[in-house]
PDB file of N, CA and C in Angstrom:
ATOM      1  N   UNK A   1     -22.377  41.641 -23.246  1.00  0.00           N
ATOM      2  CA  UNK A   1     -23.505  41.768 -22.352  1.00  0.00           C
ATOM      3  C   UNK A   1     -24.028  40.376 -21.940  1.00  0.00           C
ATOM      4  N   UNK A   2     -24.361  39.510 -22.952  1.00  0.00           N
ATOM      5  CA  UNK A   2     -24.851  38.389 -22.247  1.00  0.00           C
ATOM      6  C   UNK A   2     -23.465  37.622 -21.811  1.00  0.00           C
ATOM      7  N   UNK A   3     -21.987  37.621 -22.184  1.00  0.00           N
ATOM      8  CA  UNK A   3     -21.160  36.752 -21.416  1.00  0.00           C
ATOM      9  C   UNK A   3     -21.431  37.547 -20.013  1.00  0.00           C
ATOM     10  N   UNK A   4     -21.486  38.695 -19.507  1.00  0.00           N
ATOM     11  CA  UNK A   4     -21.947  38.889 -18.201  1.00  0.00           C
ATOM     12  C   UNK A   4     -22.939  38.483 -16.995  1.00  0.00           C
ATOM     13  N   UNK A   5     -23.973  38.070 -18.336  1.00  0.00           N
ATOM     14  CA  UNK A   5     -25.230  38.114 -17.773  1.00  0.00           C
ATOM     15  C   UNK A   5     -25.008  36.584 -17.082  1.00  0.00           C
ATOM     16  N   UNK A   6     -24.671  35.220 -18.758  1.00  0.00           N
ATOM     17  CA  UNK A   6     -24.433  34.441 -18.037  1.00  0.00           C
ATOM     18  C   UNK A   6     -23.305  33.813 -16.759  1.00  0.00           C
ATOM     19  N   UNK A   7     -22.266  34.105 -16.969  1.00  0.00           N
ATOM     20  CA  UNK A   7     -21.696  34.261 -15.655  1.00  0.00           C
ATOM     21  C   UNK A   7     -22.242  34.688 -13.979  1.00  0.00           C
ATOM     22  N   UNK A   8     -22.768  35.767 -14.259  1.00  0.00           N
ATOM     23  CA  UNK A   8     -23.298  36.149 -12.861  1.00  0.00           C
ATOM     24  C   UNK A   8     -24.499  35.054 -12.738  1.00  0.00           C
ATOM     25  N   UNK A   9     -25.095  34.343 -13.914  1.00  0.00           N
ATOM     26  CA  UNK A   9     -26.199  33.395 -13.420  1.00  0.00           C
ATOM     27  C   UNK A   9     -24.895  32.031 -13.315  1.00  0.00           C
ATOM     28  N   UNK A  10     -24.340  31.908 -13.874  1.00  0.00           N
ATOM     29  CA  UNK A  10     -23.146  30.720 -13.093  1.00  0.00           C
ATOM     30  C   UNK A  10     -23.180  30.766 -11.902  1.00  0.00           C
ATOM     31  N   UNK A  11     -22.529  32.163 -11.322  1.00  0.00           N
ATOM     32  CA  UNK A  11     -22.055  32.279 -10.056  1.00  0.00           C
ATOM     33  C   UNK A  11     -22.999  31.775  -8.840  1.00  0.00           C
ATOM     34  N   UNK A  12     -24.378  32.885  -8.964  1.00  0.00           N
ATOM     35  CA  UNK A  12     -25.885  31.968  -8.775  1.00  0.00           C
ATOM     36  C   UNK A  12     -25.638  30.982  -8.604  1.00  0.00           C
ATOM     37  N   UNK A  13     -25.883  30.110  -9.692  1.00  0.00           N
ATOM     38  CA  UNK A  13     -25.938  28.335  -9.295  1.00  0.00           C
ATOM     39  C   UNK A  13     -25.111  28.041  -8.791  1.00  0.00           C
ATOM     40  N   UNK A  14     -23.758  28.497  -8.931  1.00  0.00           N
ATOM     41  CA  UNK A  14     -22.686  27.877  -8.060  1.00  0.00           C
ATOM     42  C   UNK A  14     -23.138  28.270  -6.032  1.00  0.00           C
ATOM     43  N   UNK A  15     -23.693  29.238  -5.635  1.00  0.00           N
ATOM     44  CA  UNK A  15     -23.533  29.753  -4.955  1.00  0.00           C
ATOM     45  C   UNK A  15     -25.143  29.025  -4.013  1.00  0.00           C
ATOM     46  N   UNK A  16     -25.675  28.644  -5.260  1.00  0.00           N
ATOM     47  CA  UNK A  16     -26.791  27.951  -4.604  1.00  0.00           C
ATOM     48  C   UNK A  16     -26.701  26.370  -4.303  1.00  0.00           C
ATOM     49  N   UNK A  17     -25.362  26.101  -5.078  1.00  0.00           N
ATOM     50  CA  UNK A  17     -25.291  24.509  -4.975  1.00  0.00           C
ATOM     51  C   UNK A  17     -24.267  24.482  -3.593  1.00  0.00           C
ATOM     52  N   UNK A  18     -23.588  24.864  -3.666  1.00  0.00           N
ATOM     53  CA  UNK A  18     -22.464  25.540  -1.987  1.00  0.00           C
ATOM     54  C   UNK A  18     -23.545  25.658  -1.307  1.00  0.00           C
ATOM     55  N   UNK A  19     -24.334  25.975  -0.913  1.00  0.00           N
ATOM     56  CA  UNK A  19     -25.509  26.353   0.291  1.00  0.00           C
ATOM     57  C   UNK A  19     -26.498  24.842   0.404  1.00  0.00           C
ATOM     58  N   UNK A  20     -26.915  24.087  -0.887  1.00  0.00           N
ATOM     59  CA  UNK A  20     -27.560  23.261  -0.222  1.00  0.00           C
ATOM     60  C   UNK A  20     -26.794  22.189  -0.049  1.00  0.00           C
ATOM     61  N   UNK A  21     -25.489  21.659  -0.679  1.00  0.00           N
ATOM     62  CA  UNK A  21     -24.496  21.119   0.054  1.00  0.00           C
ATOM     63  C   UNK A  21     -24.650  21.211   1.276  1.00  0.00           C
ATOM     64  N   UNK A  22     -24.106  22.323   2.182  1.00  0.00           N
ATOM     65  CA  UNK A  22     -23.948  22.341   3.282  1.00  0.00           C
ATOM     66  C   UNK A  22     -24.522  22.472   4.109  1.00  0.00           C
ATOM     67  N   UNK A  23     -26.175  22.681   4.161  1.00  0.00           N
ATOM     68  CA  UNK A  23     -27.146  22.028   4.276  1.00  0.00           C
ATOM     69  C   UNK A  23     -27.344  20.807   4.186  1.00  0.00           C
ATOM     70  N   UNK A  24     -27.357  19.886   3.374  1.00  0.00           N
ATOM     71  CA  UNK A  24     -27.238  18.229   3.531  1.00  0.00           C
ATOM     72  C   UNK A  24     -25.888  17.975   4.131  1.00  0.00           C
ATOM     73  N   UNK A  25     -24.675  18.642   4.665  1.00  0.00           N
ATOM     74  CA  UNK A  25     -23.783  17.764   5.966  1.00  0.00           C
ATOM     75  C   UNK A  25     -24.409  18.319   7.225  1.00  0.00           C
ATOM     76  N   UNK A  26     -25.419  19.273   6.931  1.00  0.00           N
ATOM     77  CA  UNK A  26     -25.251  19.579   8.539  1.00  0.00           C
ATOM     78  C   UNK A  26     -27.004  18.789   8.773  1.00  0.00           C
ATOM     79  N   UNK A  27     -27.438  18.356   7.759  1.00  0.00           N
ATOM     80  CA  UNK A  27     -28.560  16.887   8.739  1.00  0.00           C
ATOM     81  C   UNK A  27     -27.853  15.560   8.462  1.00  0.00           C
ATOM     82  N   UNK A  28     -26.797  15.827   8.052  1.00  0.00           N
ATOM     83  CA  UNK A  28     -25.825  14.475   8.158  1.00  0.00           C
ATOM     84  C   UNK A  28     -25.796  13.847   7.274  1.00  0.00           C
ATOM     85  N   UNK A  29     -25.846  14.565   6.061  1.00  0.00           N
ATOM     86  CA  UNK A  29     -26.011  13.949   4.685  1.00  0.00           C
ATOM     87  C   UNK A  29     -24.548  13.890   4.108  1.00  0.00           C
ATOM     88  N   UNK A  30     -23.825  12.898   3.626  1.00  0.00           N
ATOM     89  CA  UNK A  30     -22.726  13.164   3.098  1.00  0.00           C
ATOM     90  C   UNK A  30     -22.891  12.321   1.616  1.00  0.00           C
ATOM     91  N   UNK A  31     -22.463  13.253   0.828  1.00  0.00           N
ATOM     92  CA  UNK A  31     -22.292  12.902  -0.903  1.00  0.00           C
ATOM     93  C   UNK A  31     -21.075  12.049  -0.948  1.00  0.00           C
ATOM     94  N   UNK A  32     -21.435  11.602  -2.571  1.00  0.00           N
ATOM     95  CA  UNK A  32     -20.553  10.790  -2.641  1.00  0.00           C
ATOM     96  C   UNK A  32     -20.667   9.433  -2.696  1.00  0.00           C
ATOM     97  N   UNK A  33     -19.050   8.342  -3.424  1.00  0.00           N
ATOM     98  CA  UNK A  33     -19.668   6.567  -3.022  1.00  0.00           C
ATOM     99  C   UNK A  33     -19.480   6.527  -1.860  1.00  0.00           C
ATOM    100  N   UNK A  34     -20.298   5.330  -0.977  1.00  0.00           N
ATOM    101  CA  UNK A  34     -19.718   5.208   0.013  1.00  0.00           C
ATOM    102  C   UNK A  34     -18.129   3.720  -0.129  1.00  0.00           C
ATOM    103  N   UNK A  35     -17.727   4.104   1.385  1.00  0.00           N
ATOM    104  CA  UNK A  35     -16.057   3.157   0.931  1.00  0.00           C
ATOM    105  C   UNK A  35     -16.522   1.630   0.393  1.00  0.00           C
ATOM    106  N   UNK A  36     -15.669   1.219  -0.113  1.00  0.00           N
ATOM    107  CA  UNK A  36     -15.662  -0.598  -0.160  1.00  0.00           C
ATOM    108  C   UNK A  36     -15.505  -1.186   1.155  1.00  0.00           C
ATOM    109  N   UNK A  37     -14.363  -0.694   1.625  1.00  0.00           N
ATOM    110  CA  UNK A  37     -14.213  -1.602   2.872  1.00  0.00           C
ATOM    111  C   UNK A  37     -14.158  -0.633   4.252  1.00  0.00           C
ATOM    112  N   UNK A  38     -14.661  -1.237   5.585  1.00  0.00           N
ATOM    113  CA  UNK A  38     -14.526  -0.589   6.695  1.00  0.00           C
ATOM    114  C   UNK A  38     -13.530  -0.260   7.410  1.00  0.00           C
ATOM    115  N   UNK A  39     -13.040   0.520   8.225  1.00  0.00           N
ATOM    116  CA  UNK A  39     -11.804   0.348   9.167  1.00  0.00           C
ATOM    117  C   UNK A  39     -11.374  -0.577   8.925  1.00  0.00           C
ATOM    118  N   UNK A  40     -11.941  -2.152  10.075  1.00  0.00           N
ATOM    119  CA  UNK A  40     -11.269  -2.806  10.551  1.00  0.00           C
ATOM    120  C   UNK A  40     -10.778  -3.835   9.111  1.00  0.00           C
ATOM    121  N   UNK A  41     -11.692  -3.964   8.268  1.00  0.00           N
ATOM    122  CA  UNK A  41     -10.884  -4.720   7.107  1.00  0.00           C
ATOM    123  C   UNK A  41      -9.890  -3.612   6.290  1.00  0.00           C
ATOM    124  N   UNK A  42      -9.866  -2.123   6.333  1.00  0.00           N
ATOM    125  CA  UNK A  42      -8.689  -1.453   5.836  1.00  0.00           C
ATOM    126  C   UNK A  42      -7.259  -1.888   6.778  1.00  0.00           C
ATOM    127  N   UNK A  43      -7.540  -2.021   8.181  1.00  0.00           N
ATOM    128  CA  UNK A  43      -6.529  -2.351   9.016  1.00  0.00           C
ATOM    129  C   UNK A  43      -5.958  -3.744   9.159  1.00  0.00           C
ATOM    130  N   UNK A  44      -6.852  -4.482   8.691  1.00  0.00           N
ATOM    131  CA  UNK A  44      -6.303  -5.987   8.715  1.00  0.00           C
ATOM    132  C   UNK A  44      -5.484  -6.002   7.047  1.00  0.00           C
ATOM    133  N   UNK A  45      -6.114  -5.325   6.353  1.00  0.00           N
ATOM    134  CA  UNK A  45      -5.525  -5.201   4.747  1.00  0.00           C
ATOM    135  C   UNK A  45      -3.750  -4.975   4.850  1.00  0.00           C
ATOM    136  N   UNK A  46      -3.497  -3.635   5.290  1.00  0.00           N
ATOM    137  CA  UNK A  46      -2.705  -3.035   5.853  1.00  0.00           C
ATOM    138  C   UNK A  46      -1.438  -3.611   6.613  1.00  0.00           C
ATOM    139  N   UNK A  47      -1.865  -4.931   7.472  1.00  0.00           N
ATOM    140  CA  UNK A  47      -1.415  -5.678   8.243  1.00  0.00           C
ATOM    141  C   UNK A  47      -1.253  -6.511   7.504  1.00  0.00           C
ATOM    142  N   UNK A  48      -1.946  -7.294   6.302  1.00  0.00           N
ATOM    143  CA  UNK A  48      -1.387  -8.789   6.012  1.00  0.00           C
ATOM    144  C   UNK A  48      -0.500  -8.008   4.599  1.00  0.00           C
ATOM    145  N   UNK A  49      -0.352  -6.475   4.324  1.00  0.00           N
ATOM    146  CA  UNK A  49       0.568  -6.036   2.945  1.00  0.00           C
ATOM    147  C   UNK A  49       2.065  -5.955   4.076  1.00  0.00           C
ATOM    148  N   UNK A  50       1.897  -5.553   5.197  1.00  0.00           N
ATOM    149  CA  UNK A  50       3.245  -5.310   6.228  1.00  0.00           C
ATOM    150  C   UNK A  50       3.831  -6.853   6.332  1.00  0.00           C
ATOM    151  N   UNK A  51       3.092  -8.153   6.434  1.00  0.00           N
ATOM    152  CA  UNK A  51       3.615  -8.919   7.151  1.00  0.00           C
ATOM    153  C   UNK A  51       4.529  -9.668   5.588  1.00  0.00           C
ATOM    154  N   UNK A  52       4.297  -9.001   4.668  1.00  0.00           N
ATOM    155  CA  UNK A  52       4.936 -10.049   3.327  1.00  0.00           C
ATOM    156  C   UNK A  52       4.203 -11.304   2.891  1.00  0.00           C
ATOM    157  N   UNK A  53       3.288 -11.814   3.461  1.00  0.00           N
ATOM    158  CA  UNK A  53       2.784 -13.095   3.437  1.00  0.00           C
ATOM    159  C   UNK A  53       2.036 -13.566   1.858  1.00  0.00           C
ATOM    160  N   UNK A  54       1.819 -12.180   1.573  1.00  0.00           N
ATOM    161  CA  UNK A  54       0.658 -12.030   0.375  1.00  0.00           C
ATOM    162  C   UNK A  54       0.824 -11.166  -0.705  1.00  0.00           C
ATOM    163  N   UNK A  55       1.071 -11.233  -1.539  1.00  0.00           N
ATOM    164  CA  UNK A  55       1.047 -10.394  -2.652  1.00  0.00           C
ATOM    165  C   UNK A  55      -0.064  -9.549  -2.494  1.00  0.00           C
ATOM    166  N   UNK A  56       0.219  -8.142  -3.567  1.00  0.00           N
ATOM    167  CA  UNK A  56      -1.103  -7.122  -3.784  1.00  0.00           C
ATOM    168  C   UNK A  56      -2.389  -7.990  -4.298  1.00  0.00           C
ATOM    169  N   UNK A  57      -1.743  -8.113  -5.330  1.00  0.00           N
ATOM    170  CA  UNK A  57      -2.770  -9.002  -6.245  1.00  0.00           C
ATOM    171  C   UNK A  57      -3.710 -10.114  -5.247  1.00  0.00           C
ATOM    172  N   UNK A  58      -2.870 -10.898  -4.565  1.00  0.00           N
ATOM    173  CA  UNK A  58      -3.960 -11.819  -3.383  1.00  0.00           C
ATOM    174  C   UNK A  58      -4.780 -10.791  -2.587  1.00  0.00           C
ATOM    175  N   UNK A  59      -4.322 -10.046  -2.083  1.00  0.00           N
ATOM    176  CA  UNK A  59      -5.256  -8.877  -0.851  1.00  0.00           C
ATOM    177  C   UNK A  59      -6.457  -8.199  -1.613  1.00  0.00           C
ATOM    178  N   UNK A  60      -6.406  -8.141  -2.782  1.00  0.00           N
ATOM    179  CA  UNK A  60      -6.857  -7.218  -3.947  1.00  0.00           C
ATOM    180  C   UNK A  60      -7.922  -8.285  -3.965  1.00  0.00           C
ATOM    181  N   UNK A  61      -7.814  -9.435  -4.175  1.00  0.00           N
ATOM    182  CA  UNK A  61      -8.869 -10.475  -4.677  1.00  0.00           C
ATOM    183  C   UNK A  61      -9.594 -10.726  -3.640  1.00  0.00           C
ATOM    184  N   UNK A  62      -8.652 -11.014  -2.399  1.00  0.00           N
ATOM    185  CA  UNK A  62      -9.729 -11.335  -0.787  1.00  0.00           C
ATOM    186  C   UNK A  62     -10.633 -10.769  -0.553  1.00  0.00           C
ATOM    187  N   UNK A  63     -10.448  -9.076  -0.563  1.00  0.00           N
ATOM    188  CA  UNK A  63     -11.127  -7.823  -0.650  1.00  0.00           C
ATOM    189  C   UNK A  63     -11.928  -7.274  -1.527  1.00  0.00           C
ATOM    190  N   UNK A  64     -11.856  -7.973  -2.806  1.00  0.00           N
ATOM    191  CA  UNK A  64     -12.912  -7.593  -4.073  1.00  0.00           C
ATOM    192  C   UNK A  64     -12.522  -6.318  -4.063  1.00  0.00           C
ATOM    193  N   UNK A  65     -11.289  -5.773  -4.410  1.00  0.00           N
ATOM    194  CA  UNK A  65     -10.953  -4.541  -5.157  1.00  0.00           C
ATOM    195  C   UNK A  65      -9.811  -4.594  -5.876  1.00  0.00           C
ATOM    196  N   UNK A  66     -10.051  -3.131  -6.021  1.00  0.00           N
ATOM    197  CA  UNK A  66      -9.065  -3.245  -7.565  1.00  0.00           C
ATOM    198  C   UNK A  66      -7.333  -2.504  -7.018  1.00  0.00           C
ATOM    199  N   UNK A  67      -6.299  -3.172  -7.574  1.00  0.00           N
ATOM    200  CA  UNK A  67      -4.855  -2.247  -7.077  1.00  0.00           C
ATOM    201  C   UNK A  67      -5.132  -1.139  -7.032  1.00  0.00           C
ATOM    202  N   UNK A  68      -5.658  -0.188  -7.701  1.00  0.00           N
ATOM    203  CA  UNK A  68      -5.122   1.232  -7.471  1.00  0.00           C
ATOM    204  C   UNK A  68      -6.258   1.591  -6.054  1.00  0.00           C
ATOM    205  N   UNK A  69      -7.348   1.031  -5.842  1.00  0.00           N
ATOM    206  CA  UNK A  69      -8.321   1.275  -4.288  1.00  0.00           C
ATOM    207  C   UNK A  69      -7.261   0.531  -3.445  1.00  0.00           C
ATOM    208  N   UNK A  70      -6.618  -0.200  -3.565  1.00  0.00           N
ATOM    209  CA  UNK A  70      -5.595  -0.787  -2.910  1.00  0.00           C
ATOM    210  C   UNK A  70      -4.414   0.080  -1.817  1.00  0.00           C
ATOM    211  N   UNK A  71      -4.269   0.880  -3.011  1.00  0.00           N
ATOM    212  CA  UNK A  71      -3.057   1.666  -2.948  1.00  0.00           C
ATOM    213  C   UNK A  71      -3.791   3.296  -2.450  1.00  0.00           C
ATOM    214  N   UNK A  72      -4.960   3.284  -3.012  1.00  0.00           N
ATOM    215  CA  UNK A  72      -5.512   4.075  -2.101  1.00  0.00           C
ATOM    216  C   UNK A  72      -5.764   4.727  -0.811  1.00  0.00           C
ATOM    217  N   UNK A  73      -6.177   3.125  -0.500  1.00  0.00           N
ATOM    218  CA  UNK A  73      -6.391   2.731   0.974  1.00  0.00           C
ATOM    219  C   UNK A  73      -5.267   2.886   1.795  1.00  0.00           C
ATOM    220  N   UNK A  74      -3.986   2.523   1.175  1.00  0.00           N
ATOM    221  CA  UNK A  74      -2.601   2.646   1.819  1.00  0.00           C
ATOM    222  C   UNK A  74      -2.158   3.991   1.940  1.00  0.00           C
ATOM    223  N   UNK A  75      -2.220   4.256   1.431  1.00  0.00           N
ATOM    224  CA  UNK A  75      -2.241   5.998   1.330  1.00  0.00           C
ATOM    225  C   UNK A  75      -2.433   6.879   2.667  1.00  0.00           C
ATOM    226  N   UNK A  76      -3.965   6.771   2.310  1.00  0.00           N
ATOM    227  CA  UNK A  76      -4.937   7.083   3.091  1.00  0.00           C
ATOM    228  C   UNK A  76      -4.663   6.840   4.675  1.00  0.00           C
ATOM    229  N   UNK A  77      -4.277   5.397   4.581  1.00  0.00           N
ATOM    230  CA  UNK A  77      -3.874   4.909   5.992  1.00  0.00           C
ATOM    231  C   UNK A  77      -2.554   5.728   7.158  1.00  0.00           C
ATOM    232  N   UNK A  78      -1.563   5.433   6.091  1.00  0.00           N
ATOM    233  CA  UNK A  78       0.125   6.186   6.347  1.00  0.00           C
ATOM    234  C   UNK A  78       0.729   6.282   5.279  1.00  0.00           C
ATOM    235  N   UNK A  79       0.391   7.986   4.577  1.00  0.00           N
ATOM    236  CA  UNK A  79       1.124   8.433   4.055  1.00  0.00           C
ATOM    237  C   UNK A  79       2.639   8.250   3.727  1.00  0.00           C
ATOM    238  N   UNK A  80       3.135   8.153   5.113  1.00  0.00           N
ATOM    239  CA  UNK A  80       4.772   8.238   4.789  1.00  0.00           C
ATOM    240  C   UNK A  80       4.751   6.785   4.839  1.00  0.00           C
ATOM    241  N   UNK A  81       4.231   5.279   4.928  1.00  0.00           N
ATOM    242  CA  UNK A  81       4.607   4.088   4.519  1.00  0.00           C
ATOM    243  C   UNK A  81       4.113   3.586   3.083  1.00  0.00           C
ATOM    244  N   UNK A  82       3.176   4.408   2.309  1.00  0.00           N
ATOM    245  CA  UNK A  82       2.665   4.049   1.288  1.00  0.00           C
ATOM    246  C   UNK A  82       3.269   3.401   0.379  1.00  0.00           C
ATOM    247  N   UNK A  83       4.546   3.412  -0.090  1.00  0.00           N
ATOM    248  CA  UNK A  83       5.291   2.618  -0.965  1.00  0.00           C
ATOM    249  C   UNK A  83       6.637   2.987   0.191  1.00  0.00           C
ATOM    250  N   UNK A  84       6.715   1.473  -0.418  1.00  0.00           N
ATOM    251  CA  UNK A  84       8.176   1.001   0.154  1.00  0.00           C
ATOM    252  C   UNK A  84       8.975   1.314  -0.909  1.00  0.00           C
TER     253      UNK A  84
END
């Protein structure tokens, strides 16, 4: 009886946290960190890992992040170039 009870009050909270979520995107609220870096420094990132010039580790330090946001970012960018 009460594993019922609490569950259906789970579901509740779950069902109330889904609603004011989506309520805060629709006045333009978005959760969450915001990124480290913007577009145009993800795209210049991107560009100096294509041209060979620089190791991860250098781009990683220019940028004040860490390899795996690195590799993130690459990802994120083009999937199908993410690792060579």
């Amino acid at each position: 009886m009460f594993s019922a009870l609490a569950e259906f009050e789970r579901d509740l909270i779950q069902e109330r946290t889904q609603a004011g979520l989506k309520a805060a995107r629709a006045r333009g609220k978005m959760g969450g960190r915001p990124p480290l870096l913007d577009s145009r420094q993800i795209n210049r990132m991107i560009e100096m890992y294509d041209e060979q010039k620089n190791t991860v580790a250098e781009i990683c330090k220019i940028y004040s992040i860490s390899r795996p946001s690195f590799y993130n970012y690459l990802k994120q960018r083009s999937p199908a170039l993410a690792i060579k």
